[in-house]
PDB file of N, CA and C in Angstrom:
ATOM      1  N   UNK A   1      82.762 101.804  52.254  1.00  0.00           N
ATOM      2  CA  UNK A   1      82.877 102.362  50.915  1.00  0.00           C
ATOM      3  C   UNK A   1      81.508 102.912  50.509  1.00  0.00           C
ATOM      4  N   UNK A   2      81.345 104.237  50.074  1.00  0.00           N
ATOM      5  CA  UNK A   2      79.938 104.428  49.651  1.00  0.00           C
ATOM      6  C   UNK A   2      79.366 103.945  48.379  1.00  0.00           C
ATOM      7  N   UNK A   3      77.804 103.856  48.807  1.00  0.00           N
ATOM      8  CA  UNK A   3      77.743 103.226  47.691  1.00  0.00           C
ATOM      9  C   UNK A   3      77.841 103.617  45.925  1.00  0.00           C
ATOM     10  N   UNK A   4      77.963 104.917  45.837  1.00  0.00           N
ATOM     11  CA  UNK A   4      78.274 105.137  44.412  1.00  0.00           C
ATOM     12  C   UNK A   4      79.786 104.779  43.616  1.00  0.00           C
ATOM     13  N   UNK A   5      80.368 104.133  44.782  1.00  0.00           N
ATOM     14  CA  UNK A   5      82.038 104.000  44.347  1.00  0.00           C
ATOM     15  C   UNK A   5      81.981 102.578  43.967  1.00  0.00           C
ATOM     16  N   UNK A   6      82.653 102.338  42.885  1.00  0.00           N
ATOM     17  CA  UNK A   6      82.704 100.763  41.938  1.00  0.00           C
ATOM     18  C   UNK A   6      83.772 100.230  43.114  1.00  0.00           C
ATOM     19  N   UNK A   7      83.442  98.478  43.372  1.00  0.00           N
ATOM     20  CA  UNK A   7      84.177  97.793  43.749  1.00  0.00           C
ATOM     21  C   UNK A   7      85.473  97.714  43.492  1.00  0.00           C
ATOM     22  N   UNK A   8      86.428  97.532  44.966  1.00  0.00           N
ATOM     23  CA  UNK A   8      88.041  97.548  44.020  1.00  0.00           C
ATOM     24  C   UNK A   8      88.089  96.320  43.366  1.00  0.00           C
ATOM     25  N   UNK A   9      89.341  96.412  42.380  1.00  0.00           N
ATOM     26  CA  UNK A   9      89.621  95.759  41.418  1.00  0.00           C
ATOM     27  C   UNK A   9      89.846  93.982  41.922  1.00  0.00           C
ATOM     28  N   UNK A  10      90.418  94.228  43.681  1.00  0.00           N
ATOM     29  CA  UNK A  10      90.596  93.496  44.185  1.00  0.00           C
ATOM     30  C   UNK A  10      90.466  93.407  45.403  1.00  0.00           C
ATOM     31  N   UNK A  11      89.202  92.927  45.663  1.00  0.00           N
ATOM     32  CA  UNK A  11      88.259  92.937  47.104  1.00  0.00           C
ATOM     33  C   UNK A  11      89.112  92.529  48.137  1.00  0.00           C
ATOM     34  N   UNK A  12      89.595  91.320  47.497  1.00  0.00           N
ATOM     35  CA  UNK A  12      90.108  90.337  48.814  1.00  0.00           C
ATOM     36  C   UNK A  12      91.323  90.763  49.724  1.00  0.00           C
ATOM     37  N   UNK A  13      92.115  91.694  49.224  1.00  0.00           N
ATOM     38  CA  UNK A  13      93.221  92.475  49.409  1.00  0.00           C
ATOM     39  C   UNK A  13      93.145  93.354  50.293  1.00  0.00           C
ATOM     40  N   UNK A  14      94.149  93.718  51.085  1.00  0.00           N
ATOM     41  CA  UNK A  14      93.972  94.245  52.217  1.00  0.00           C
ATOM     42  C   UNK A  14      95.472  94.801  52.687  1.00  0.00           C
ATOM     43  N   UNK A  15      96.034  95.702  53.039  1.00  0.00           N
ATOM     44  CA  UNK A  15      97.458  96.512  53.417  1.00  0.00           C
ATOM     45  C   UNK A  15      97.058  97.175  54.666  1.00  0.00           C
ATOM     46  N   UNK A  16      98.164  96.827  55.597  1.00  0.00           N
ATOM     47  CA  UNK A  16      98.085  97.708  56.982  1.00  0.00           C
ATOM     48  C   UNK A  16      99.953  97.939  56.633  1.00  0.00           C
ATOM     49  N   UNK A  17     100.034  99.404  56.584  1.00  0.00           N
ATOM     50  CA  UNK A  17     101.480  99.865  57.273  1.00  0.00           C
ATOM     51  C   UNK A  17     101.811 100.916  57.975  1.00  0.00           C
ATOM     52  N   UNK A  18     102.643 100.950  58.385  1.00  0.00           N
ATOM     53  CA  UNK A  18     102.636 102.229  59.234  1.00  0.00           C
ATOM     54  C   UNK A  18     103.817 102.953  59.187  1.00  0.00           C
ATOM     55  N   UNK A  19     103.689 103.358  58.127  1.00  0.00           N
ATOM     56  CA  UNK A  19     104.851 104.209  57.334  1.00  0.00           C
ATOM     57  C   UNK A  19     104.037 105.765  57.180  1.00  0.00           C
ATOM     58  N   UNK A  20     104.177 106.687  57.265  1.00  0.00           N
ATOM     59  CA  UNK A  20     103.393 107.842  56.561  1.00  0.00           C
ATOM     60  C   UNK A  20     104.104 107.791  54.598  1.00  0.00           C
ATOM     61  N   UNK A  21     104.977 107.551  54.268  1.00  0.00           N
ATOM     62  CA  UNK A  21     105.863 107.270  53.347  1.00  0.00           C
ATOM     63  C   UNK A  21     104.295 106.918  52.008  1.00  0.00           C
ATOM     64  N   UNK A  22     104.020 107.370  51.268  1.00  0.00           N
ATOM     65  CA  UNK A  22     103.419 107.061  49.563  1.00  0.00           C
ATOM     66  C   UNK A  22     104.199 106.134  49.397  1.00  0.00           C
ATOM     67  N   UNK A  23     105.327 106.023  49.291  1.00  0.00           N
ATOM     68  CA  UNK A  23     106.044 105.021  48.448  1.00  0.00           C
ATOM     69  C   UNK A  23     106.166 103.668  49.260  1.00  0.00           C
ATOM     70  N   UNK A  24     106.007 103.538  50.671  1.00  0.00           N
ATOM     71  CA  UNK A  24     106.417 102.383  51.524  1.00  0.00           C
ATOM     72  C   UNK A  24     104.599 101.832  51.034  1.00  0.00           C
ATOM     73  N   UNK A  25     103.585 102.542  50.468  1.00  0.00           N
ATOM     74  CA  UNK A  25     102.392 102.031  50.396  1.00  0.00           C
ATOM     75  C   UNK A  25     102.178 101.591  49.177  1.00  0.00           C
ATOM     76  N   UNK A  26     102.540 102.126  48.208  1.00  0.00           N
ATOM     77  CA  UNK A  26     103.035 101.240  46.768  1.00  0.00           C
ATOM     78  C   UNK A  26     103.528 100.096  46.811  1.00  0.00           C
ATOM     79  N   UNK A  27     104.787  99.872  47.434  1.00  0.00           N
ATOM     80  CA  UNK A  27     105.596  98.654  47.685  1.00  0.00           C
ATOM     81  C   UNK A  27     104.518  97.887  48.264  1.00  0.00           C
ATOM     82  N   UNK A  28     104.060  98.468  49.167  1.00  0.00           N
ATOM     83  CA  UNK A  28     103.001  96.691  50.100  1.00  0.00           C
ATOM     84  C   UNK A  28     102.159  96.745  49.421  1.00  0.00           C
ATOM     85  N   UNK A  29     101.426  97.555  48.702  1.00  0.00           N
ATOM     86  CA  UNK A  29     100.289  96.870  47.488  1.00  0.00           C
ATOM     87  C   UNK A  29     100.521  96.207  46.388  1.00  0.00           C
ATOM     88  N   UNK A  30     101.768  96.388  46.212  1.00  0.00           N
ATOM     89  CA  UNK A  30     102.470  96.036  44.904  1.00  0.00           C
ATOM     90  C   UNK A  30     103.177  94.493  45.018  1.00  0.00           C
ATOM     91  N   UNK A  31     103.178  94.383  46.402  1.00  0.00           N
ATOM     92  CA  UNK A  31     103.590  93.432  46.906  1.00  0.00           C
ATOM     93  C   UNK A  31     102.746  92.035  47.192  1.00  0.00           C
ATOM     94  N   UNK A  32     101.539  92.346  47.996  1.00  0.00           N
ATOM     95  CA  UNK A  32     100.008  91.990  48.033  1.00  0.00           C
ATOM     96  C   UNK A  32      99.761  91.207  46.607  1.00  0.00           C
ATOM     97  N   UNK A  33      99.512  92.532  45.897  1.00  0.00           N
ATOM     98  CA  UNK A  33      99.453  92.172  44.472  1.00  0.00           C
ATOM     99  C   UNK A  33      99.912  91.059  43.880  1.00  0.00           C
ATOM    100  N   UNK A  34     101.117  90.710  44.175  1.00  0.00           N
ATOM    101  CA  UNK A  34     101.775  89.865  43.373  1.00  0.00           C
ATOM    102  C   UNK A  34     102.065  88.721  44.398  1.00  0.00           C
ATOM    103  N   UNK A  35     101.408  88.579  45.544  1.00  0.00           N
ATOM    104  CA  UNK A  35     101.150  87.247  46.170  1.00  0.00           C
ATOM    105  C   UNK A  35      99.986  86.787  46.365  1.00  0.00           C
ATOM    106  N   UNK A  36      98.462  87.627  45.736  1.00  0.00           N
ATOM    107  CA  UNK A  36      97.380  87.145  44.931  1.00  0.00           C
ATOM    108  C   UNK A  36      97.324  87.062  43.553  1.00  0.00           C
ATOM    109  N   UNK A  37      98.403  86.317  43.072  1.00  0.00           N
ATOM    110  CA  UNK A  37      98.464  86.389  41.555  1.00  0.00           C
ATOM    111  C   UNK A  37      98.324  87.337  41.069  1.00  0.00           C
ATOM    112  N   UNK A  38      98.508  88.348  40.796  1.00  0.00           N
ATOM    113  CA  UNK A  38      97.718  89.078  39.743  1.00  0.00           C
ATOM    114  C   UNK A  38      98.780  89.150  38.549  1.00  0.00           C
ATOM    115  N   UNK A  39      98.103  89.371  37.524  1.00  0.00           N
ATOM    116  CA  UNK A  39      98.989  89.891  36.470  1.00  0.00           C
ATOM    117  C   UNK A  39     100.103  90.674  36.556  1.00  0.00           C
ATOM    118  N   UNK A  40     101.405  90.779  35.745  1.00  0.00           N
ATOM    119  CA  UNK A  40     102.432  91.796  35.890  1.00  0.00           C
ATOM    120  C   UNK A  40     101.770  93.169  35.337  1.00  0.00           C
ATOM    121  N   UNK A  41     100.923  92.523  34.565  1.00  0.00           N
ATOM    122  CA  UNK A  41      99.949  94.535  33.610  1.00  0.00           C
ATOM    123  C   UNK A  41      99.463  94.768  34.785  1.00  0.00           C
ATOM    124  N   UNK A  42      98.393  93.964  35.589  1.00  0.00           N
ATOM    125  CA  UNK A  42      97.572  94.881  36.528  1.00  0.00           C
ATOM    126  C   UNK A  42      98.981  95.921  37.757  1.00  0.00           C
ATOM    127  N   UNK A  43      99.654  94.986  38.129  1.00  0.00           N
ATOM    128  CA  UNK A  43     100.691  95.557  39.086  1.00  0.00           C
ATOM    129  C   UNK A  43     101.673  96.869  38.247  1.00  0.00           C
ATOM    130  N   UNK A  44     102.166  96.725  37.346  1.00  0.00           N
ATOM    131  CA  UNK A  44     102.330  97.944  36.549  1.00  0.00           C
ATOM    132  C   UNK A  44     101.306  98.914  36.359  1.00  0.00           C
ATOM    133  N   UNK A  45      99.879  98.904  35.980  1.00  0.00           N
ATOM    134  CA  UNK A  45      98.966  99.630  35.867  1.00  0.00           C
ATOM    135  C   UNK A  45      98.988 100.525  37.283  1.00  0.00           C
ATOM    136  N   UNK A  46      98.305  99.618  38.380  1.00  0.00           N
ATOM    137  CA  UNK A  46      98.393 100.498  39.721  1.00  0.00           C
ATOM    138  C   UNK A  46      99.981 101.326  39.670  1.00  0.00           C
ATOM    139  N   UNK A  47     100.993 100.554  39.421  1.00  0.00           N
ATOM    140  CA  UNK A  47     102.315 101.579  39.983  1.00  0.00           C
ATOM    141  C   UNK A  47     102.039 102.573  39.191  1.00  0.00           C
ATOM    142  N   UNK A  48     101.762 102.861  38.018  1.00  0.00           N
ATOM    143  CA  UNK A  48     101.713 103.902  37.362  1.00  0.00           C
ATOM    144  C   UNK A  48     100.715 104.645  37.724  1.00  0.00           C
ATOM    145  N   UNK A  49      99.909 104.765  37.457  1.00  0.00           N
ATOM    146  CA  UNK A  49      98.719 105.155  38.107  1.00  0.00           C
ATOM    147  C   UNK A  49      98.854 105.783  39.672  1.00  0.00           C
ATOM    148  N   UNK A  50      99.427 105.181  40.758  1.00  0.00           N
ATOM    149  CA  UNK A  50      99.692 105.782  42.169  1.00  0.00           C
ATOM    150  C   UNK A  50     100.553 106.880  41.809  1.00  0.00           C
ATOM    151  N   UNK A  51     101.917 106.231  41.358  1.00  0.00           N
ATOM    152  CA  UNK A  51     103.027 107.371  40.659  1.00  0.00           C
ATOM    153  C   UNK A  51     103.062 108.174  40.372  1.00  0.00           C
ATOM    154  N   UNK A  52     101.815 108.313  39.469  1.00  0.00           N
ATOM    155  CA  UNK A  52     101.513 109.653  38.788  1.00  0.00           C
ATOM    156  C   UNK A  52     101.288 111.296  39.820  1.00  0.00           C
ATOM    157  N   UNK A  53     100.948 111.456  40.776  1.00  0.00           N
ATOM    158  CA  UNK A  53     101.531 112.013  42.072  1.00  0.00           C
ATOM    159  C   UNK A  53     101.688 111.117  43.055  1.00  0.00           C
ATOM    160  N   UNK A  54     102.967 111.257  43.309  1.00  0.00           N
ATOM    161  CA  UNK A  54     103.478 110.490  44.654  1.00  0.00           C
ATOM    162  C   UNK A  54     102.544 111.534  45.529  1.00  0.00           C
ATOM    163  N   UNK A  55     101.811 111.835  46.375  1.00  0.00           N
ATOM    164  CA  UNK A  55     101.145 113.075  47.124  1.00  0.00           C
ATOM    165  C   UNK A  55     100.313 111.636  47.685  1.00  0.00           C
ATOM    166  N   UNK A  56     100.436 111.774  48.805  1.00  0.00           N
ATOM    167  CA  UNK A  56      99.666 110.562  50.411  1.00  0.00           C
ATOM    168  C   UNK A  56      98.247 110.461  49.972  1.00  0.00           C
ATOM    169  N   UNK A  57      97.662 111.733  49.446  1.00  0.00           N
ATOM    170  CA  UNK A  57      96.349 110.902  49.465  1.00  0.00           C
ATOM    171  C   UNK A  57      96.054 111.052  47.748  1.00  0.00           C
ATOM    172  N   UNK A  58      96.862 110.960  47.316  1.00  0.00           N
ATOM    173  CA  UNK A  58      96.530 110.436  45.612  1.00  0.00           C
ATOM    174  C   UNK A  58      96.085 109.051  45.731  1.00  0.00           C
ATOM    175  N   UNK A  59      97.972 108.347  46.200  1.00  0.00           N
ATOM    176  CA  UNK A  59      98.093 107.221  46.572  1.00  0.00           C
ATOM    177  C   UNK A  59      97.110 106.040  46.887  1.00  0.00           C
ATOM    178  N   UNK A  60      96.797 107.235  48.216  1.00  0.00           N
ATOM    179  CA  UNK A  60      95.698 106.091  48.822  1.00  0.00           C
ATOM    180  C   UNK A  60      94.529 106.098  48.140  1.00  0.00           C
ATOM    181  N   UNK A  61      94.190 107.162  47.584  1.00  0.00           N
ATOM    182  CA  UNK A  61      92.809 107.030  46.376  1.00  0.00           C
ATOM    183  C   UNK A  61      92.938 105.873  45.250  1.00  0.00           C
ATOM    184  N   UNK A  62      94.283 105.939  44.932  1.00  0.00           N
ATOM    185  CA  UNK A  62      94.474 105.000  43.935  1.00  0.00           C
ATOM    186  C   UNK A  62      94.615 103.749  44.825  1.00  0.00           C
ATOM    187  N   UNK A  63      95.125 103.903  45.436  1.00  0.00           N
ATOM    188  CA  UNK A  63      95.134 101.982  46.374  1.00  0.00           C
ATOM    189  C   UNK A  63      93.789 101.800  46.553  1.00  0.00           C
ATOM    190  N   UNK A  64      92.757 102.766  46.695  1.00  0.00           N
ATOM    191  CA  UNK A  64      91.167 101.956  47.358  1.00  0.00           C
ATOM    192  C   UNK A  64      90.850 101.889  46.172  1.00  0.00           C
ATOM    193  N   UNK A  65      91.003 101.954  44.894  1.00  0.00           N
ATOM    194  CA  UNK A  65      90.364 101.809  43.448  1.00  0.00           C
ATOM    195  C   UNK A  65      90.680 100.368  43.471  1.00  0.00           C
ATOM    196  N   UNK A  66      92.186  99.793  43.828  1.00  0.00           N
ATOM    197  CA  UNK A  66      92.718  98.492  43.681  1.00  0.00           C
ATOM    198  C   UNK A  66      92.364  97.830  44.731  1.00  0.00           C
ATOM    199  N   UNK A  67      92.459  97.806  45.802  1.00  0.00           N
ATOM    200  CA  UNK A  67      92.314  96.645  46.970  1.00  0.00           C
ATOM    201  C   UNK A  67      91.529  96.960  47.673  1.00  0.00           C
ATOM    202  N   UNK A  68      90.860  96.259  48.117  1.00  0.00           N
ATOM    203  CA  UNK A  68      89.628  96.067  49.521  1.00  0.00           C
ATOM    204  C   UNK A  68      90.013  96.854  50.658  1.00  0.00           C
ATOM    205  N   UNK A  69      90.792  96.967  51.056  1.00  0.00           N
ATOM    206  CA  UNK A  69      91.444  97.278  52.644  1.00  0.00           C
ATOM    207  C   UNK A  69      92.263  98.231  52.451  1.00  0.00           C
ATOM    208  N   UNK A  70      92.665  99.635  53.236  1.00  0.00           N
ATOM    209  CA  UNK A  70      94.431 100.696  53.505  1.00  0.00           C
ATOM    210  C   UNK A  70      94.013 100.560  54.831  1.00  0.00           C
ATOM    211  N   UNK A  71      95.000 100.535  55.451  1.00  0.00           N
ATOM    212  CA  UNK A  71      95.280 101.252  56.710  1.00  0.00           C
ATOM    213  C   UNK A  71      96.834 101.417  57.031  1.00  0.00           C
ATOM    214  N   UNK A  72      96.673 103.069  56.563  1.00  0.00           N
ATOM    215  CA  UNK A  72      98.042 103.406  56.237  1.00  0.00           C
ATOM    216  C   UNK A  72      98.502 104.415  57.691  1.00  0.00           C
ATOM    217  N   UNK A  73      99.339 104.375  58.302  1.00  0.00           N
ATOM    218  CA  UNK A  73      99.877 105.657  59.645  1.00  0.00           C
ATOM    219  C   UNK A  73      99.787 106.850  58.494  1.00  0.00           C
TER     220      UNK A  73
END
């Protein structure tokens, strides 16, 4: 991560899938999400937020804002 980019929201977190699919990468963060506790706001926040263009590398911009780790096919 370079260094001018703020830590994700949630370091410890981490998604490998191998879907090319935006939406199969929502689901496993969203998923993640909510088996490190997180709040139902924070997990709504990211869905909305990714949602806002379903487009592959919105997505994944918005997933590295939230979690430590993508490794998406």
């Amino acid at each position: 991560m370079p260094p001018d980019r703020p830590l994700p929201r949630y370091p410890e977190i981490s998604v490998s899938i191998r879907s090319p699919n935006p939406l199969a990468l929502v689901a496993a963060v969203r998923e993640e999400l909510r088996l490190a506790g997180a709040e139902h706001d924070d997990i709504s926040s990211f869905t909305d937020q990714a949602l806002a263009r379903p487009e592959t590398t919105h997505v994944l911009e918005v997933t590295q804002r939230w979690i430590g780790a993508v490794d998406a096919a």
